[in-house]
Protein backbone atom coordinates (compact mmCIF):
# COMPACT_ATOMS: atom_id res chain seq x y z
CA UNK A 1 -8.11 19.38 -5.53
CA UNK A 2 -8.64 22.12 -8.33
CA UNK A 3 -6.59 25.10 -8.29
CA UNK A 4 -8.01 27.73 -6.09
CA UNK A 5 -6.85 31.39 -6.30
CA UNK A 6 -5.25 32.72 -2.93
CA UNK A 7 -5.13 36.87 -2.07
CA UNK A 8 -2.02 38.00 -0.11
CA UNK A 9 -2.50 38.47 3.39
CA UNK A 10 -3.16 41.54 5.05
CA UNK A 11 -0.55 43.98 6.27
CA UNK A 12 -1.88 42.39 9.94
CA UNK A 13 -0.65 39.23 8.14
CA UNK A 14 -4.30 37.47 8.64
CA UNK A 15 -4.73 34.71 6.43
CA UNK A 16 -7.91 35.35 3.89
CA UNK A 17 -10.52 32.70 3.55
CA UNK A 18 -9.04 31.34 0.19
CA UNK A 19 -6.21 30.60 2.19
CA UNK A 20 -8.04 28.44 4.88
CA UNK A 21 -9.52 27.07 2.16
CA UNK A 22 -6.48 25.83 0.56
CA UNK A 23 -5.03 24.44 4.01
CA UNK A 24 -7.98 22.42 4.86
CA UNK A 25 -7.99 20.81 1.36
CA UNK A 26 -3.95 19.91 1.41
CA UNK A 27 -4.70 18.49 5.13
CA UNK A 28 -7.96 16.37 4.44
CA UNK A 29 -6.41 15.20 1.89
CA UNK A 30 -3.11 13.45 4.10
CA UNK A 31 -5.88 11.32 5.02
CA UNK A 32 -5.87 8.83 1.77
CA UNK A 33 -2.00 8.71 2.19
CA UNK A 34 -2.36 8.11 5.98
CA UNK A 35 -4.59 5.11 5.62
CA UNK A 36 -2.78 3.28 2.59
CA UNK A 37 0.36 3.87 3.73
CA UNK A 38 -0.63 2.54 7.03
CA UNK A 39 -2.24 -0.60 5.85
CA UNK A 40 -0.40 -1.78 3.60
CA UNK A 41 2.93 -1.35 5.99
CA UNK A 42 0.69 -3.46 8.47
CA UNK A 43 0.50 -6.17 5.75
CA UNK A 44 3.91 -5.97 4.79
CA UNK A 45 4.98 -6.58 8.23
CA UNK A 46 2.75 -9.37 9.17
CA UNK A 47 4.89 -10.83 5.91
CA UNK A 48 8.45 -10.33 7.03
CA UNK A 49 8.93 -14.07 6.96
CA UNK A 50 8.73 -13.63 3.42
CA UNK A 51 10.37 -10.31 2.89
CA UNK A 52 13.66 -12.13 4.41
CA UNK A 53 12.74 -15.36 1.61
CA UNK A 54 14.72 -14.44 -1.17
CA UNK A 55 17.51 -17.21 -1.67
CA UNK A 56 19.99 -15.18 -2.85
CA UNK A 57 19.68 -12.28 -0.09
CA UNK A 58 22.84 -14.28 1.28
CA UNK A 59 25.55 -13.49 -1.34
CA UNK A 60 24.25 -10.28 -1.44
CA UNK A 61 25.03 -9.65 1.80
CA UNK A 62 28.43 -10.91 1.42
CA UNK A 63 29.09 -9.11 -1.78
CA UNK A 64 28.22 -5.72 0.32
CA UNK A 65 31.17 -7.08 3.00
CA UNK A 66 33.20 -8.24 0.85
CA UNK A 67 32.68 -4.49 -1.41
CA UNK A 68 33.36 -2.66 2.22
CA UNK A 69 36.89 -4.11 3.16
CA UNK A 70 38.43 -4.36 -0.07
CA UNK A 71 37.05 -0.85 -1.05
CA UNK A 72 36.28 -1.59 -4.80
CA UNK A 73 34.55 -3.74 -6.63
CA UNK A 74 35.94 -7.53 -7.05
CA UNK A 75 35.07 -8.79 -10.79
CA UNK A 76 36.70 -12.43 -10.36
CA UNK A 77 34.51 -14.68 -7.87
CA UNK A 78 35.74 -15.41 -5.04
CA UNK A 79 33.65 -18.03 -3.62
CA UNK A 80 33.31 -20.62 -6.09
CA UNK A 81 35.88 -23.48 -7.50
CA UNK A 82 34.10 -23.33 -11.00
CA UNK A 83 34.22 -19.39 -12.36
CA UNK A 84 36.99 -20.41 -14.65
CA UNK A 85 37.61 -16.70 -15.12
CA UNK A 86 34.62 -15.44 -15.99
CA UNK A 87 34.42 -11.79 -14.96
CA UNK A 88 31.73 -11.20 -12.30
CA UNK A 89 29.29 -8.35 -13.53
CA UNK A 90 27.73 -7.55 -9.90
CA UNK A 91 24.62 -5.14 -11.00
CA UNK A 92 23.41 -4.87 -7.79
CA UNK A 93 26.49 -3.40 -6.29
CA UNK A 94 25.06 -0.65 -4.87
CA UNK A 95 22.14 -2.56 -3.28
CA UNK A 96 24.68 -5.13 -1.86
CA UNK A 97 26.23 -2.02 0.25
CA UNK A 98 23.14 -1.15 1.43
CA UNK A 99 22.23 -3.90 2.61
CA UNK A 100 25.64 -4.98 4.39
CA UNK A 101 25.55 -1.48 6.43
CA UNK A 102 21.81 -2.11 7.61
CA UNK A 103 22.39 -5.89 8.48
CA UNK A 104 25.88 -5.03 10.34
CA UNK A 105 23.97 -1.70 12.43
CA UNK A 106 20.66 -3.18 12.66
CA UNK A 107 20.38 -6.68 11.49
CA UNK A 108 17.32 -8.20 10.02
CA UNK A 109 15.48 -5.41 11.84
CA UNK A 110 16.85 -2.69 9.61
CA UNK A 111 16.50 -4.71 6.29
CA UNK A 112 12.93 -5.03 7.40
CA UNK A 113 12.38 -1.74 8.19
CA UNK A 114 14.03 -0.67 4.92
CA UNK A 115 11.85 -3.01 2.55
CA UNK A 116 8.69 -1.92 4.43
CA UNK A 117 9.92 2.08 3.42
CA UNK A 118 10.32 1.50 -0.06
CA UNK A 119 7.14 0.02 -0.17
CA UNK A 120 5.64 2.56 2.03
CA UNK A 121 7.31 5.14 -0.46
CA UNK A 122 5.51 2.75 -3.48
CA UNK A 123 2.08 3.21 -1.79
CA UNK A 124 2.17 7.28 -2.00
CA UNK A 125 3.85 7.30 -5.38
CA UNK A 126 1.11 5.35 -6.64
CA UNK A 127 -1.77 7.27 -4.43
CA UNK A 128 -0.55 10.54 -5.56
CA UNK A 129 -0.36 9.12 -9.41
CA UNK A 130 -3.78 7.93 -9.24
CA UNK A 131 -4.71 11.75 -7.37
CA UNK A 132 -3.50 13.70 -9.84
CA UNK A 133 -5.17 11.85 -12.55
CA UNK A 134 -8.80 12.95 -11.02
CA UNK A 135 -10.13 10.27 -9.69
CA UNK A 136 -11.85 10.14 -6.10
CA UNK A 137 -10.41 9.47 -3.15
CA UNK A 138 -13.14 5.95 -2.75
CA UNK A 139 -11.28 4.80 -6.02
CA UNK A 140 -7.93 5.80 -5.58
CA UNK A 141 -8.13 3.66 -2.39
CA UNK A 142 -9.51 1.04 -3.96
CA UNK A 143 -7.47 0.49 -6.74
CA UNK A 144 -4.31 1.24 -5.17
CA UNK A 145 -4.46 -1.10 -2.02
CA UNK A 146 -5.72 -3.65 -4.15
CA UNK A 147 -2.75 -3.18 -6.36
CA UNK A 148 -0.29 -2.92 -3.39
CA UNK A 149 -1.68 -6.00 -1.94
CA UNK A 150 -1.09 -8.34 -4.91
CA UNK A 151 2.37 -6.73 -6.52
CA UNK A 152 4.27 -8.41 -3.94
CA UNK A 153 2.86 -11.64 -5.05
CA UNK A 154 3.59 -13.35 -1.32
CA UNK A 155 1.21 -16.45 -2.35
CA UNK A 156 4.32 -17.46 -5.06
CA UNK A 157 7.44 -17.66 -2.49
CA UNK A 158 10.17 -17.09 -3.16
CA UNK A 159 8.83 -15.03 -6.04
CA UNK A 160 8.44 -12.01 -4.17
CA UNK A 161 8.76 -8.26 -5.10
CA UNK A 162 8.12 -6.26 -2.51
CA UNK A 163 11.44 -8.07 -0.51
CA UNK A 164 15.31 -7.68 1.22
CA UNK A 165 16.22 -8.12 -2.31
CA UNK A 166 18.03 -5.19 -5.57
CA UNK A 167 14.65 -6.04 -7.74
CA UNK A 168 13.04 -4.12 -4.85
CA UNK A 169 14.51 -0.97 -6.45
CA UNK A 170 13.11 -1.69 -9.77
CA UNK A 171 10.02 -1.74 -8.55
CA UNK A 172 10.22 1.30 -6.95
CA UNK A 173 11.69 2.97 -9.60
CA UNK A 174 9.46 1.29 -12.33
CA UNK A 175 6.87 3.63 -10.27
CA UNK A 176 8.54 6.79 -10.28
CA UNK A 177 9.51 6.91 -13.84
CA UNK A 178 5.87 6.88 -14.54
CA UNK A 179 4.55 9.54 -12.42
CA UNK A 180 7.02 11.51 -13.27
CA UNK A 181 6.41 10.67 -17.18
CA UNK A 182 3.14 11.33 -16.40
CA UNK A 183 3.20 14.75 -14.29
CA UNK A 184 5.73 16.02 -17.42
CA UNK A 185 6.83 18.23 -14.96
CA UNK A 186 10.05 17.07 -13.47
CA UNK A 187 11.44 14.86 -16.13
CA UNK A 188 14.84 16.21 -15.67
CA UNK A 189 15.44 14.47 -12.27
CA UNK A 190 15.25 10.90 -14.83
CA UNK A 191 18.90 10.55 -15.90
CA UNK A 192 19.93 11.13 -12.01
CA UNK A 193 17.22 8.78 -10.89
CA UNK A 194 18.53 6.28 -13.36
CA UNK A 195 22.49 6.28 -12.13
CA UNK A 196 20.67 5.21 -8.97
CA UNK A 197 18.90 2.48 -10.58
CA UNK A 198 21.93 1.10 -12.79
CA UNK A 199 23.52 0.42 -9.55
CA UNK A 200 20.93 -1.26 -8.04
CA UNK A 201 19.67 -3.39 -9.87
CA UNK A 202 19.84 -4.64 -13.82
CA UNK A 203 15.95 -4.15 -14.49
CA UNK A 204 17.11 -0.45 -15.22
CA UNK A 205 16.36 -1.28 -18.88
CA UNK A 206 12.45 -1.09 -17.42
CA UNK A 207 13.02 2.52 -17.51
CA UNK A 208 13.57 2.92 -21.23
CA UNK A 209 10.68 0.93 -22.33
CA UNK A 210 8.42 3.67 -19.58
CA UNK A 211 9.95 6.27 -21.36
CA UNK A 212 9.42 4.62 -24.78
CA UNK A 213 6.03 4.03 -24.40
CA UNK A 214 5.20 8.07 -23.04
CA UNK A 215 7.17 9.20 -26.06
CA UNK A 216 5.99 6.62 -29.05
CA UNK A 217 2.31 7.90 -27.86
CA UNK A 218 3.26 11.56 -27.89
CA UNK A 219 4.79 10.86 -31.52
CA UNK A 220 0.86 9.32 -32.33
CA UNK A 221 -0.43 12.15 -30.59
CA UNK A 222 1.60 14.48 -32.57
CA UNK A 223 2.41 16.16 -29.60
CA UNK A 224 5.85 17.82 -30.55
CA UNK A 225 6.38 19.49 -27.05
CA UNK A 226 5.33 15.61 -25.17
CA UNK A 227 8.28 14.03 -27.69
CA UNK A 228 11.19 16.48 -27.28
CA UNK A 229 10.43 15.99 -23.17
CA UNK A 230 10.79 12.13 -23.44
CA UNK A 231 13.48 11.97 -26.03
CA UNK A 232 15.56 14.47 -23.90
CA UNK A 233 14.66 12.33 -20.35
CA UNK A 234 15.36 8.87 -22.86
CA UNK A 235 18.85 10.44 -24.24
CA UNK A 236 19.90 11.43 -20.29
CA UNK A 237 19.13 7.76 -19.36
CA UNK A 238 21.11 6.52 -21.95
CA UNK A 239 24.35 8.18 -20.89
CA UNK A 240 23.48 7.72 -17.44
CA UNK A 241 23.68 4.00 -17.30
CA UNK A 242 27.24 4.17 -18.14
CA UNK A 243 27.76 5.88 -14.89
CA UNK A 244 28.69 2.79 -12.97
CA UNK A 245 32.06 0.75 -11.86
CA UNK A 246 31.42 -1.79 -14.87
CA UNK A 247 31.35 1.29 -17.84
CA UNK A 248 29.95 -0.37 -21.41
CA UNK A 249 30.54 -3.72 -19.62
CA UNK A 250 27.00 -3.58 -18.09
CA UNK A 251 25.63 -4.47 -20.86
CA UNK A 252 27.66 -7.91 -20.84
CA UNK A 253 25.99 -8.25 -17.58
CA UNK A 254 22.25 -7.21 -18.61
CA UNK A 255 22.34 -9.82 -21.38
CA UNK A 256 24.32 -12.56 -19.30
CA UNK A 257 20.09 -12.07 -17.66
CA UNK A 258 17.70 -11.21 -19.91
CA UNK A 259 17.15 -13.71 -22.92
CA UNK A 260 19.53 -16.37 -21.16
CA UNK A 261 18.88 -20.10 -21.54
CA UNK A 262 18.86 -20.64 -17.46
CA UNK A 263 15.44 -18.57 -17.23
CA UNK A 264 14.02 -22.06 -18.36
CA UNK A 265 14.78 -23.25 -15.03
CA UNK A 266 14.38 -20.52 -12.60
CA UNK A 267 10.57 -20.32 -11.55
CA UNK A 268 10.28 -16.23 -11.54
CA UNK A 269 11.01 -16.63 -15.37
CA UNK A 270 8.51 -19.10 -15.90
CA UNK A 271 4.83 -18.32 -17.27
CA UNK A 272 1.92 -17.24 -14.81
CA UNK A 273 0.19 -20.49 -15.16
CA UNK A 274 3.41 -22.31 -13.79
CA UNK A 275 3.55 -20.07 -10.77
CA UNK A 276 -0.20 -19.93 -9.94
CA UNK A 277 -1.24 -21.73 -6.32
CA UNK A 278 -4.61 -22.09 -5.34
CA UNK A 279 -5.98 -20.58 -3.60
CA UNK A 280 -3.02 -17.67 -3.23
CA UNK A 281 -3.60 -16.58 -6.52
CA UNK A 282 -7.67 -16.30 -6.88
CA UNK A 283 -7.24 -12.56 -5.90
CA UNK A 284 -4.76 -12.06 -8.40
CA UNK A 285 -6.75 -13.73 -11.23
CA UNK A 286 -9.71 -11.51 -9.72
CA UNK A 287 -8.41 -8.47 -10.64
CA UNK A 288 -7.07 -9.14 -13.88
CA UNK A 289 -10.70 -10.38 -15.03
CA UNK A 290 -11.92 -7.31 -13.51
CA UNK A 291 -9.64 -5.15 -15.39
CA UNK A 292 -10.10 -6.64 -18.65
CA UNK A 293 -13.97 -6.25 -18.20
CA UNK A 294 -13.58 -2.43 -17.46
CA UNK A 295 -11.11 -1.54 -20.09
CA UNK A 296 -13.54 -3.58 -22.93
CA UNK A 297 -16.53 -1.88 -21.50
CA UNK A 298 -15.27 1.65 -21.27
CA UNK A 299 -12.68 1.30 -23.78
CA UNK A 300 -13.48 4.26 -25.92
CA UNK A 301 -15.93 6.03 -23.06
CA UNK A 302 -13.51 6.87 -20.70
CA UNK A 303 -10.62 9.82 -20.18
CA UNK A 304 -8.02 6.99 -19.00
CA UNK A 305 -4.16 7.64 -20.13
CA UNK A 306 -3.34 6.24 -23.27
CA UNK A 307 0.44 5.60 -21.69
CA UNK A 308 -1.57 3.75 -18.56
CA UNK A 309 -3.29 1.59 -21.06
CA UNK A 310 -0.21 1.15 -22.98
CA UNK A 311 1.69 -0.40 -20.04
CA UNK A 312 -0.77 -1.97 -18.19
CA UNK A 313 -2.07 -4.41 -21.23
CA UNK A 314 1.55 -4.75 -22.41
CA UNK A 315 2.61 -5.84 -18.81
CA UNK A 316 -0.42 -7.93 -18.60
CA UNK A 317 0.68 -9.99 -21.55
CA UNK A 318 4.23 -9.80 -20.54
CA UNK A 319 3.32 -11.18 -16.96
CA UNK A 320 1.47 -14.43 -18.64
CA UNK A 321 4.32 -15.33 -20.76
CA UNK A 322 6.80 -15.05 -17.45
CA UNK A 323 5.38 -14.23 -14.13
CA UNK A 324 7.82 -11.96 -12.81
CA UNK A 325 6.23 -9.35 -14.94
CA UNK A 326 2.56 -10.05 -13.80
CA UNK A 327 4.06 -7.53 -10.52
CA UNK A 328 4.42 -4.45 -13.00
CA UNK A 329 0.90 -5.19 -14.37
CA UNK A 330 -0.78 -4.53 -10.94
CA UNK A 331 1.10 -0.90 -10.38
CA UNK A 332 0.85 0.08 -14.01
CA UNK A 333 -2.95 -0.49 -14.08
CA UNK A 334 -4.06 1.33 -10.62
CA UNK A 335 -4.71 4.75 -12.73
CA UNK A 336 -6.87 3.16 -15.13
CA UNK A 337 -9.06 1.06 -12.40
CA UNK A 338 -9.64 3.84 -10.53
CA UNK A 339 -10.79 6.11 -13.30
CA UNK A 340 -12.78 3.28 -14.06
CA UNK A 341 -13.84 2.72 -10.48
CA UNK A 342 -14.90 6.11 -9.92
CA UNK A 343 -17.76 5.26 -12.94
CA UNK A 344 -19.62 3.06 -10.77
CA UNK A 345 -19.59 5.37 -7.68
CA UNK A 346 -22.49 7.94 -6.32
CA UNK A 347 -21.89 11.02 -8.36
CA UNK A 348 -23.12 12.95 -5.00
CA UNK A 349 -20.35 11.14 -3.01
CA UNK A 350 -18.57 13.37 -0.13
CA UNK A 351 -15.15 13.32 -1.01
CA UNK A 352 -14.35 15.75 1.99
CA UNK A 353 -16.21 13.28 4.23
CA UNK A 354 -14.62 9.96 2.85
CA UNK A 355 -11.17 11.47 3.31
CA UNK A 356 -11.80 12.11 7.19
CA UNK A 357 -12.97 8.83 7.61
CA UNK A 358 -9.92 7.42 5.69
CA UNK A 359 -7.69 10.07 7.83
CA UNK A 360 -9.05 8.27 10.98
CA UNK A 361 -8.53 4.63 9.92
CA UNK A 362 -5.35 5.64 8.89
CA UNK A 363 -4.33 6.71 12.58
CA UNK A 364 -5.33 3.44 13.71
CA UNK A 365 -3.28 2.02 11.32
CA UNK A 366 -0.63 3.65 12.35
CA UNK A 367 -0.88 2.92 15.67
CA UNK A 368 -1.00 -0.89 15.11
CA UNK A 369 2.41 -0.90 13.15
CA UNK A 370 4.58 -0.85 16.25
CA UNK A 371 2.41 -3.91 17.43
CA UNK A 372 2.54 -5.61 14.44
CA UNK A 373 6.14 -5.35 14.37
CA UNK A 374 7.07 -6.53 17.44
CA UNK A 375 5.29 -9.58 16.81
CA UNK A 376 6.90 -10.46 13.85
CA UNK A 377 10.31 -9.49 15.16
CA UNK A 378 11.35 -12.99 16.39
CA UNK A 379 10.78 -14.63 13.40
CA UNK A 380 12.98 -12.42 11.41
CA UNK A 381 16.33 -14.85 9.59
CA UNK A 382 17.64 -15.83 6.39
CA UNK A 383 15.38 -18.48 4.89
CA UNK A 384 15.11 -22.56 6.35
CA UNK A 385 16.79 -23.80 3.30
CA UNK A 386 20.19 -24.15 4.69
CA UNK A 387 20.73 -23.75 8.06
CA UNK A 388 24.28 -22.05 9.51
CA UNK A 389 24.83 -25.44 11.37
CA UNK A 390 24.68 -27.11 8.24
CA UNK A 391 27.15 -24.78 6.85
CA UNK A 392 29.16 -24.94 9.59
CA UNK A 393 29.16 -29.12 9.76
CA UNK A 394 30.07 -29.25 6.37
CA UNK A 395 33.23 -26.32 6.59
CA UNK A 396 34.14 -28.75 9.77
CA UNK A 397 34.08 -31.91 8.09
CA UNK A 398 35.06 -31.29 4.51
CA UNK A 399 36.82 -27.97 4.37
CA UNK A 400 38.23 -29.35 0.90
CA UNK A 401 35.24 -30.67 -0.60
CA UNK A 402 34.90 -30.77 -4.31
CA UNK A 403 31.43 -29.73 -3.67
CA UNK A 404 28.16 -29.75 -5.94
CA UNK A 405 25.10 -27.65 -3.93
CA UNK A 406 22.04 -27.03 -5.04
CA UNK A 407 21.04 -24.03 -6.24
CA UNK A 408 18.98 -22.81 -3.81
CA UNK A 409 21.83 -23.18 -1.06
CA UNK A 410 24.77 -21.36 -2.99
CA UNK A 411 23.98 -17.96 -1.64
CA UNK A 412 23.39 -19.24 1.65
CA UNK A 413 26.58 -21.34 2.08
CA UNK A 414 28.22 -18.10 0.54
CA UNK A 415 26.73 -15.94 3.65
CA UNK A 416 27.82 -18.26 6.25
CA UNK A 417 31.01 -19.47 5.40
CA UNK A 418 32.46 -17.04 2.90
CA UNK A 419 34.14 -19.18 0.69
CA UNK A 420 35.63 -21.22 3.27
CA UNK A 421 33.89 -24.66 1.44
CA UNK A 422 33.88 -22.86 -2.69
CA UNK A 423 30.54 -23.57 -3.76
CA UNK A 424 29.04 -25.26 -7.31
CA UNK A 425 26.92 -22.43 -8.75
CA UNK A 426 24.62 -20.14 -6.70
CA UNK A 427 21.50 -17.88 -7.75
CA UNK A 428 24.53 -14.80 -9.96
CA UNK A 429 23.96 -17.67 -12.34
CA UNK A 430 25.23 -16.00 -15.56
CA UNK A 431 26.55 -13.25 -14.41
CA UNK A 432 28.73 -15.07 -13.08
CA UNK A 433 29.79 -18.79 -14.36
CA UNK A 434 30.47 -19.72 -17.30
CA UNK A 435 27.61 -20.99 -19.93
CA UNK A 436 28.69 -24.32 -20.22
CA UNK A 437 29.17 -25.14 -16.60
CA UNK A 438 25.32 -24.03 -15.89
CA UNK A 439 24.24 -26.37 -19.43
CA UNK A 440 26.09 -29.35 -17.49
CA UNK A 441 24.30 -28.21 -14.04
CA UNK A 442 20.80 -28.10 -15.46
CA UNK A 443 21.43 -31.23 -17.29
CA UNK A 444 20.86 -33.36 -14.10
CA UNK A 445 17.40 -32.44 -14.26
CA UNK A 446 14.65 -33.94 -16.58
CA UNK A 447 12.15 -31.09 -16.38
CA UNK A 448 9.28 -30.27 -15.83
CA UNK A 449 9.18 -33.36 -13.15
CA UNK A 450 12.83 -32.58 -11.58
CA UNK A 451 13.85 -36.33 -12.13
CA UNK A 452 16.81 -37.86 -11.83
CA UNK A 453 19.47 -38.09 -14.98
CA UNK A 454 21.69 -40.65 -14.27
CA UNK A 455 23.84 -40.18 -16.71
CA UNK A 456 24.11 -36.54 -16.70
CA UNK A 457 24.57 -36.88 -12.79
CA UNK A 458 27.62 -39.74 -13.37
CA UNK A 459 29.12 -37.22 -15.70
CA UNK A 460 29.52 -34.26 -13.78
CA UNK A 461 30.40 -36.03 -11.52
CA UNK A 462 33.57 -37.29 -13.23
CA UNK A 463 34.25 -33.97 -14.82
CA UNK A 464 34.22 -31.81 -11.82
CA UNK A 465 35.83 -34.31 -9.97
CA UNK A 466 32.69 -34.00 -7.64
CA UNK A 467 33.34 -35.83 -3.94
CA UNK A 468 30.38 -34.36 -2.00
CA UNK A 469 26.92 -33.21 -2.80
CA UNK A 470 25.01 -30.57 -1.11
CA UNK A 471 21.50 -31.51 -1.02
CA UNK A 472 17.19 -31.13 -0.34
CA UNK A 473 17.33 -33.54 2.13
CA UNK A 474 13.54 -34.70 0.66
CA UNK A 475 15.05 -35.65 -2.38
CA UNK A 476 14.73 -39.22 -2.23
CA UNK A 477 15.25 -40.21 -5.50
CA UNK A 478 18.61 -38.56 -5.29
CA UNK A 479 19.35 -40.58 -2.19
CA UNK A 480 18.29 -43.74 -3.76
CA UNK A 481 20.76 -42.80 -6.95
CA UNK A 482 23.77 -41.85 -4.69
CA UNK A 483 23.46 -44.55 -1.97
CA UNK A 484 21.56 -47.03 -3.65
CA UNK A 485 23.15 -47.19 -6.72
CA UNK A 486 26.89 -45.40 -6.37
CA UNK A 487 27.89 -46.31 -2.91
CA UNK A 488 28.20 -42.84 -1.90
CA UNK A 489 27.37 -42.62 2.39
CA UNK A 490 24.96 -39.86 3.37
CA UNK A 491 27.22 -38.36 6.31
CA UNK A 492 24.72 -35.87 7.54
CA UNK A 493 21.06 -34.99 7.26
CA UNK A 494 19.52 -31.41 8.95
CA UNK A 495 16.21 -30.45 9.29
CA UNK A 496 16.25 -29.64 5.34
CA UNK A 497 19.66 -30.34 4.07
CA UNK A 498 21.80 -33.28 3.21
CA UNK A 499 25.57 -34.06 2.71
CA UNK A 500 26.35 -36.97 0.60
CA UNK A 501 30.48 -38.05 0.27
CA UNK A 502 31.84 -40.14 -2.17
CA UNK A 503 33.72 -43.52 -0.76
């Protein structure tokens, strides 16, 4: 809404018409916020299944307990048999406590509850970005539930982003670092934002390449006043990310991630064509086509950011190469899709009148969140990878095992039996174990087919001193390799889980 001027009231303190004016504009427009909000948090929570699907949501949860009684951070592991002394760089700290208080209070409910917030919080960010950047309310909407329904990227489970998980808070925060680069206004509150993030989560190195980007275009723009705002916000980042329990060491723990020869083997690193499913991913595709069409149409013909741009075609590329980018790409583009929206709209278009209807939806909305919740509460639990009787059978039966899990099932066993049976490796990967104990781990694998190595598998075996294997219970070939061909006795089978023994 343009700026309107506004006359003091009257010593009878009656409001002047300039006034009303000004009210009725702020309140019509609650109505675009209303229904997005409302929506989306009505899609979210008809997806809690797979808010709850992240494998690793286990040790984080124990990490937060574990953080709570001791009252510090621990940086030796103590849940696994194979550390060797590698110093545990925990960069989600922060997020782990979270979570532990919500699950202990309110259970899955709360964890829920608290994903759904951020990404109701996501949603508005993103509205009022796209608000303030003048397009209409028709394309705001548009773009931005179309982003918000495809940044979560539920068709690729257990690639999620919008989940009980710390890269929740990068997402969120990935969001609010560029409205507020945007607005130039409150670019101050970055270095405090950012000793949230570096305890949340490690993709707080997301927020210097935001930052970058604003102030490498206000150095092309020659914009002097643009470049001494970012490099300030860039140089308060900087010594806020040492703000944490780890000091300089979080950088160990950053590049123990980023760059690291185990992203070859973990799915949210791979590229977009790996993770694509049909026909979960034809929306997705959709868009990006759409996109690409605008911004080569309109590329010189329309007022669209040149930061927006910037980050949505470098995020697009990014998000090809590994997936777990292809998220960032959605949110980033939203201002330029509606300001390229808004081309193909009636020019005489009601705004007033589209934002009533949208206020109305958006009450209905509203009203159907309870109802949606309530169905979806009894489904709410950790996911049916490895069940707590499973865990349980094998801390019964082999509370000394020499065990080797699967990855998948580390942070689970973690969760239920708290080091009780040490696990193999788990999803802290390495942050966590050493680099040659994941090269030996991954060698059992013949990728991209997931194969059997018999040799690898004989010698880790031997050098771990392995006596009982944590398993997919589908995995026959394994089966056929450790019974058929070593002896070994399959002592128990769940529903998706299987515990091999060594004679």
């Amino acid at each position: 809404m343009k700026t309107i001027r506004r006359f003091l009231a009257d010593d009878t303190g009656a409001i002047t018409i300039d006034d009303r004016l000004i009210a009725t504009g702020y309140s019509k427009s609650f109505g675009i916020y209303i229904f997005l909000i409302s929506f989306a948090c009505v899609y979210y929570l008809s997806n809690t299944q797979l808010l709850l699907a992240h494998y690793d949501l286990g040790w984080h949860l124990a990490a937060g307990d574990l953080i709570r009684e001791q009252g510090n951070i621990p940086i030796q592991d103590p849940w696994s048999f194979t550390s060797g002394g590698r110093q545990w760089s925990n960069l989600s700290w922060l997020w782990d406590v979270i979570a532990s208080v919500l699950f202990q209070y309110a259970k899955f409910s709360g964890l829920i509850l608290f994903v759904v917030a951020c990404g109701a919080v996501l949603v508005g960010y993103l509205t009022s970005i796209c608000l303030s950047s003048g397009a209409t309310a028709t394309a705001v909407c548009i773009s931005v539930f179309s982003a918000c329904l495809l940044y979560p990227s539920f068709a690729t489970a257990p690639n999620i982003y919008l989940a009980a998980a710390p890269n929740m808070a990068t997402m969120l925060f990935c969001v609010i670092f560029y409205g507020e680069c945007l607005k130039r206004t409150r670019w101050f509150l970055l270095p405090l934002i950012m000793v949230l993030w570096v305890n949340l989560h490690g993709g707080f190195v997301l927020g210097f390449l935001v930052v970058g980007v604003f102030c490498g275009a206000a150095l092309l723009r020659r914009d002097w006043a643009d470049f001494k705002i970012y490099s300030f916000a860039g140089a308060g980042c900087f010594i806020a990310i040492f703000i944490n329990p780890l000091g300089w060491h979080i950088y160990d723990g950053v590049t123990a991630t980023l760059g690291h020869f185990v992203q070859a083997y973990i799915t949210e690193w791979f590229s977009y064509y790996q993770n694509m499913t049909v026909p979960g991913s034809i929306p997705g595709i959709v868009y990006v086509l759409i996109f690409v069409a605008f911004e080569l149409r309109y590329r010189n013909s329309c007022p669209v950011p040149l930061e927006s741009r910037l980050l949505s075609w470098l995020f697009l590329f990014l998000g090809i190469y590994q997936f777990r980018y292809m998220s960032f790409f959605f949110i980033f583009s939203t201002v330029p899709l509606a300001l390229h929206i808004d081309r193909l709209l009636p020019t005489r278009l009601n705004n007033s009148k589209v934002q009533g209807s949208l206020l109305a939806a958006g009450i209905i909305g509203a009203c159907a969140l309870p109802l949606t919740y309530v169905h979806a509460e009894p489904a709410l639990e950790l996911p049916q990878m490895l069940s707590e009787q499973d865990a349980l059978y094998l801390q019964t039966h082999f509370p000394h095992a020499r065990l080797l899990n699967h990855w998948n099932f580390g942070g689970l066993l973690i969760f239920f039996t708290r080091g009780a049976v040490p696990v193999f490796v788990d999803g802290r990967a390495a942050t966590a174990y050493p680099d040659g104990l994941l090269r030996d781990y991954f060698k059992l694998f013949n990728l991209p087919e997931l194969e059997i190595n018999e040799t690898a598998w004989d010698t880790l075996l031997e050098k771990y001193q392995i006596d009982t294997v944590l398993w997919v219970k589908a995995h026959e070939e394994l089966r056929r390799f450790l019974v058929g061909k070593r002896g070994w006795k399959e002592a128990y089978a769940g529903s998706y889980a299987s515990i091999y023994v060594k004679p």
